[in-house]
C-alpha atoms as a PDB file:
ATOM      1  CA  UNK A   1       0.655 -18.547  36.648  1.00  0.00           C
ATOM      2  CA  UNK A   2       0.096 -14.565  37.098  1.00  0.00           C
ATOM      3  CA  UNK A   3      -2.898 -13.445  34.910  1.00  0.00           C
ATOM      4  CA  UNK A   4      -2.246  -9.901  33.075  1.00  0.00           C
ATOM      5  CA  UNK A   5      -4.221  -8.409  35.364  1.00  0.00           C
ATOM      6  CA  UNK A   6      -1.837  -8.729  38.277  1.00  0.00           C
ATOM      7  CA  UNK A   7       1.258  -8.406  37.023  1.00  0.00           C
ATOM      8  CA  UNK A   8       2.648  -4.954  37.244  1.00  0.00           C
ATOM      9  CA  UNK A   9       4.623  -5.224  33.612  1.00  0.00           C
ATOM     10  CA  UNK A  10       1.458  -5.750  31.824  1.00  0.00           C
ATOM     11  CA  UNK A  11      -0.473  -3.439  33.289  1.00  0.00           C
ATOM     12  CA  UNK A  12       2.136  -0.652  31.846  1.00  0.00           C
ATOM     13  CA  UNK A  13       2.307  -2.555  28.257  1.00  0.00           C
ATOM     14  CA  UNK A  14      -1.026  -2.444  28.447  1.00  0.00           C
ATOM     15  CA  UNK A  15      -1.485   0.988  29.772  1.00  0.00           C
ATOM     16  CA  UNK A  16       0.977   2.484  26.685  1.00  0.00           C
ATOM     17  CA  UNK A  17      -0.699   0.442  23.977  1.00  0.00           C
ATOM     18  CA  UNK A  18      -3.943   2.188  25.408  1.00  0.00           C
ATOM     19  CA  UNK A  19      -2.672   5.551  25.404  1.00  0.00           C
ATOM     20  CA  UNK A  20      -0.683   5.111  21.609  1.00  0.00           C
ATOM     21  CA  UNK A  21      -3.700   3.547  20.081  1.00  0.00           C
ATOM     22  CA  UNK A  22      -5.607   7.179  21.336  1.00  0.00           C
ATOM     23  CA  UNK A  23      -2.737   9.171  20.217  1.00  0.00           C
ATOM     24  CA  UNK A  24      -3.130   7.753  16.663  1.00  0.00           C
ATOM     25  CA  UNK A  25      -6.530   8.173  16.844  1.00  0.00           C
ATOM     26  CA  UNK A  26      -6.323  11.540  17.729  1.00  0.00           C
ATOM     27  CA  UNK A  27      -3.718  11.947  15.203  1.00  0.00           C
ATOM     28  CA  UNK A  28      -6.003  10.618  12.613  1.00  0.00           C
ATOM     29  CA  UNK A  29      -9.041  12.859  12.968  1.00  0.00           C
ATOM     30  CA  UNK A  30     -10.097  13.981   9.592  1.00  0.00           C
ATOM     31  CA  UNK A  31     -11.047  17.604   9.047  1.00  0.00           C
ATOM     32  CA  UNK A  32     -12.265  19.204   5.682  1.00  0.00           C
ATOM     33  CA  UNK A  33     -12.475  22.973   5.590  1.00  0.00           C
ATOM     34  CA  UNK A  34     -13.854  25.007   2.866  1.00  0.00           C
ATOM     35  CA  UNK A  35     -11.865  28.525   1.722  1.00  0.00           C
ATOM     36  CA  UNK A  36     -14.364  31.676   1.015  1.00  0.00           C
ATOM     37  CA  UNK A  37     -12.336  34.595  -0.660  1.00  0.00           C
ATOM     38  CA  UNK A  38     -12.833  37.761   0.451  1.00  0.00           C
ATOM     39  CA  UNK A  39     -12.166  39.571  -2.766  1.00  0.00           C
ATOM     40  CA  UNK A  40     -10.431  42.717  -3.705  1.00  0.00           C
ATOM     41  CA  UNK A  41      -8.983  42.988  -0.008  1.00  0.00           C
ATOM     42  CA  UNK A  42      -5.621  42.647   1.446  1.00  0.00           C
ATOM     43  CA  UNK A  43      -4.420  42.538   5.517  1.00  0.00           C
ATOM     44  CA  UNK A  44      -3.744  46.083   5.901  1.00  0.00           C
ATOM     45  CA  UNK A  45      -0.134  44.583   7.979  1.00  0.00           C
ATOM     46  CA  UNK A  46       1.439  41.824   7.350  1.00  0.00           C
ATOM     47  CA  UNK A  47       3.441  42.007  10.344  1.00  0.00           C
ATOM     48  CA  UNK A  48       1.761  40.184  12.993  1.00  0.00           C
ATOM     49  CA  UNK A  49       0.684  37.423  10.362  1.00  0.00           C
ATOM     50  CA  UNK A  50       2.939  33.978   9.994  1.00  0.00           C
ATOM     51  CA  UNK A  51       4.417  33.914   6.585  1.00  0.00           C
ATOM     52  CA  UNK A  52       5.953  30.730   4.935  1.00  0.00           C
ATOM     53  CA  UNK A  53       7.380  30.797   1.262  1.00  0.00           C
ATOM     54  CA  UNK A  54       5.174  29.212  -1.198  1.00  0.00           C
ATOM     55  CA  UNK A  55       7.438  25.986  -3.383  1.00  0.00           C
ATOM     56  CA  UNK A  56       4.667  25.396  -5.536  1.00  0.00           C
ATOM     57  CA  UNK A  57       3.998  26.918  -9.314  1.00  0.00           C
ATOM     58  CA  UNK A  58       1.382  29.789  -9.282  1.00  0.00           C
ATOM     59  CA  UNK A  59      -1.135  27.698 -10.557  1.00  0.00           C
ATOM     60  CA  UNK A  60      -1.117  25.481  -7.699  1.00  0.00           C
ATOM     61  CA  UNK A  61       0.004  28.075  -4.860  1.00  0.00           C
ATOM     62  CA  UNK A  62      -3.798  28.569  -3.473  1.00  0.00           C
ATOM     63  CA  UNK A  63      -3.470  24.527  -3.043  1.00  0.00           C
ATOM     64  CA  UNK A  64      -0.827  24.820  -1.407  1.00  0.00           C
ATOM     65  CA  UNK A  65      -1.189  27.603   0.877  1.00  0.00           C
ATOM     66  CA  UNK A  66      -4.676  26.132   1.309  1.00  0.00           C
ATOM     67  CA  UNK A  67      -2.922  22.734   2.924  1.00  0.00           C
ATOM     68  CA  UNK A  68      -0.915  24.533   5.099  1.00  0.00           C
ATOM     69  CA  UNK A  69      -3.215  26.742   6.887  1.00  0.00           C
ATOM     70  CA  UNK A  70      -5.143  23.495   7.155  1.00  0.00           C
ATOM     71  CA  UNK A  71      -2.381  21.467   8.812  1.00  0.00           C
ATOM     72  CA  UNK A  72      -1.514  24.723  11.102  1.00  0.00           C
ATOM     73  CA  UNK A  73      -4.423  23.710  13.256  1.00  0.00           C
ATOM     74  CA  UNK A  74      -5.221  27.435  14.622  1.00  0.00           C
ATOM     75  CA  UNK A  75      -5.380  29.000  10.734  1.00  0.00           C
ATOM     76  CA  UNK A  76      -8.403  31.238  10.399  1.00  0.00           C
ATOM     77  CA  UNK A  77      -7.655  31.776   6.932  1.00  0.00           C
ATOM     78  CA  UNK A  78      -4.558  32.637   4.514  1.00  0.00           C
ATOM     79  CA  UNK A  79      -3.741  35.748   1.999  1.00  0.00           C
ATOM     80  CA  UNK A  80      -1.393  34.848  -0.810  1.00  0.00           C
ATOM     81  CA  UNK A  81       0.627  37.711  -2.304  1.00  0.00           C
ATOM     82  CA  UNK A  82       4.158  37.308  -4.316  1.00  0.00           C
ATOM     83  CA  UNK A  83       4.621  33.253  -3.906  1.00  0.00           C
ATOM     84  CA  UNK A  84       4.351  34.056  -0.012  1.00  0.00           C
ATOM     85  CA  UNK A  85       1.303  32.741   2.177  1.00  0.00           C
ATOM     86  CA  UNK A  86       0.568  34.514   5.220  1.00  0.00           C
ATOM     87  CA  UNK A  87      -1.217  32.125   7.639  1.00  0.00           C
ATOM     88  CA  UNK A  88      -4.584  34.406   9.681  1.00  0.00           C
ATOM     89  CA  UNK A  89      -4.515  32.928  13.582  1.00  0.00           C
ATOM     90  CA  UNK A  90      -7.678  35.040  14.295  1.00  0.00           C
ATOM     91  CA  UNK A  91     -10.157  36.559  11.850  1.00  0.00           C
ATOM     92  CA  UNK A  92      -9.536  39.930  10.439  1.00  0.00           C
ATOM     93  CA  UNK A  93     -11.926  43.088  11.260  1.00  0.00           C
ATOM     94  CA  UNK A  94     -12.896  45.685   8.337  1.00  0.00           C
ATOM     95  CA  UNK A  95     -10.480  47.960  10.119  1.00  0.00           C
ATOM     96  CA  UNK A  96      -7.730  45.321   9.311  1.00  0.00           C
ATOM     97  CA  UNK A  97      -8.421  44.943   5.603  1.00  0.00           C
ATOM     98  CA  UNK A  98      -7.542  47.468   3.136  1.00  0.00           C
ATOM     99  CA  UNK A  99      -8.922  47.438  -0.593  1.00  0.00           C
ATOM    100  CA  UNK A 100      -6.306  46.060  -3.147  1.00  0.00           C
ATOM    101  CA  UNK A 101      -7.703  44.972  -6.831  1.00  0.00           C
ATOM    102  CA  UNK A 102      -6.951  41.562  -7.634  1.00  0.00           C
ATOM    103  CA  UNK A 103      -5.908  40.255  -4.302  1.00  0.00           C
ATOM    104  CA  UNK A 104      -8.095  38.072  -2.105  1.00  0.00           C
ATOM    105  CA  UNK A 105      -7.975  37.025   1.719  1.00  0.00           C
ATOM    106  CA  UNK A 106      -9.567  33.262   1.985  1.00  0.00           C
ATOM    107  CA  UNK A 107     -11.161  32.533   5.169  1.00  0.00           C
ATOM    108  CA  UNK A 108     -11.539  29.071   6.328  1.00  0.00           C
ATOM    109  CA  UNK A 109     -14.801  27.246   7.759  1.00  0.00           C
ATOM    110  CA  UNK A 110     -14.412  23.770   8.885  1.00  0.00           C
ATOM    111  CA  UNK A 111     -17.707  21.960   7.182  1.00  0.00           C
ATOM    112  CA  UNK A 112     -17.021  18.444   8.741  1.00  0.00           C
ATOM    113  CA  UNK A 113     -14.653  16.758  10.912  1.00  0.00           C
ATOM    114  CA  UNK A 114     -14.148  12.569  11.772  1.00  0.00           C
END
């Protein structure tokens, strides 16, 4: 009789059961993040900003665009403009915005995370 301790097999089921179960963990971490408009203001470029086309009916496109910058992981925040969402990776300076009536920029804060 070989106890799981010494045999070599085990040890590497056991090792990748280990490493899976901190994957899903990992995986699993909760984070909920609030979205402050900025209003009136637009990105002065949208070039160097990730844009993905919005599916969702414009009464549900901030939701949307909202879950997505969310899921991105490195989203500082999102703009919304003609059923397209450009995703923010860093925050944008005064010198970045430009005044536009009726748009807003929404900047994210993460207020707790599991």
């Amino acid at each position: 009789f070989t106890s799981t301790r010494e045999d070599p097999k085990m040890k590497l089921i056991l090792s990748i059961v280990t490493m899976l179960s901190l994957i899903a963990t990992a995986i699993c971490a909760i984070e909920n993040v609030k979205y402050t408009p900025i209003i009136d203001k637009a990105p002065a470029s949208l070039d160097d900003l990730t844009m993905i086309p919005v599916k969702s009916a414009p009464k549900t496109e901030y939701i949307e665009c909202g879950s997505l910058c969310t899921n991105a992981g490195t989203c500082k925040g999102f703009y919304l403009k003609s059923g397209k969402c450009y995703l923010l990776t860093s925050l944008l300076t005064s010198e970045q915005m430009q005044d536009e009536t009726g748009s807003k920029i929404f900047i994210s804060t993460v207020i707790s995370q599991s």
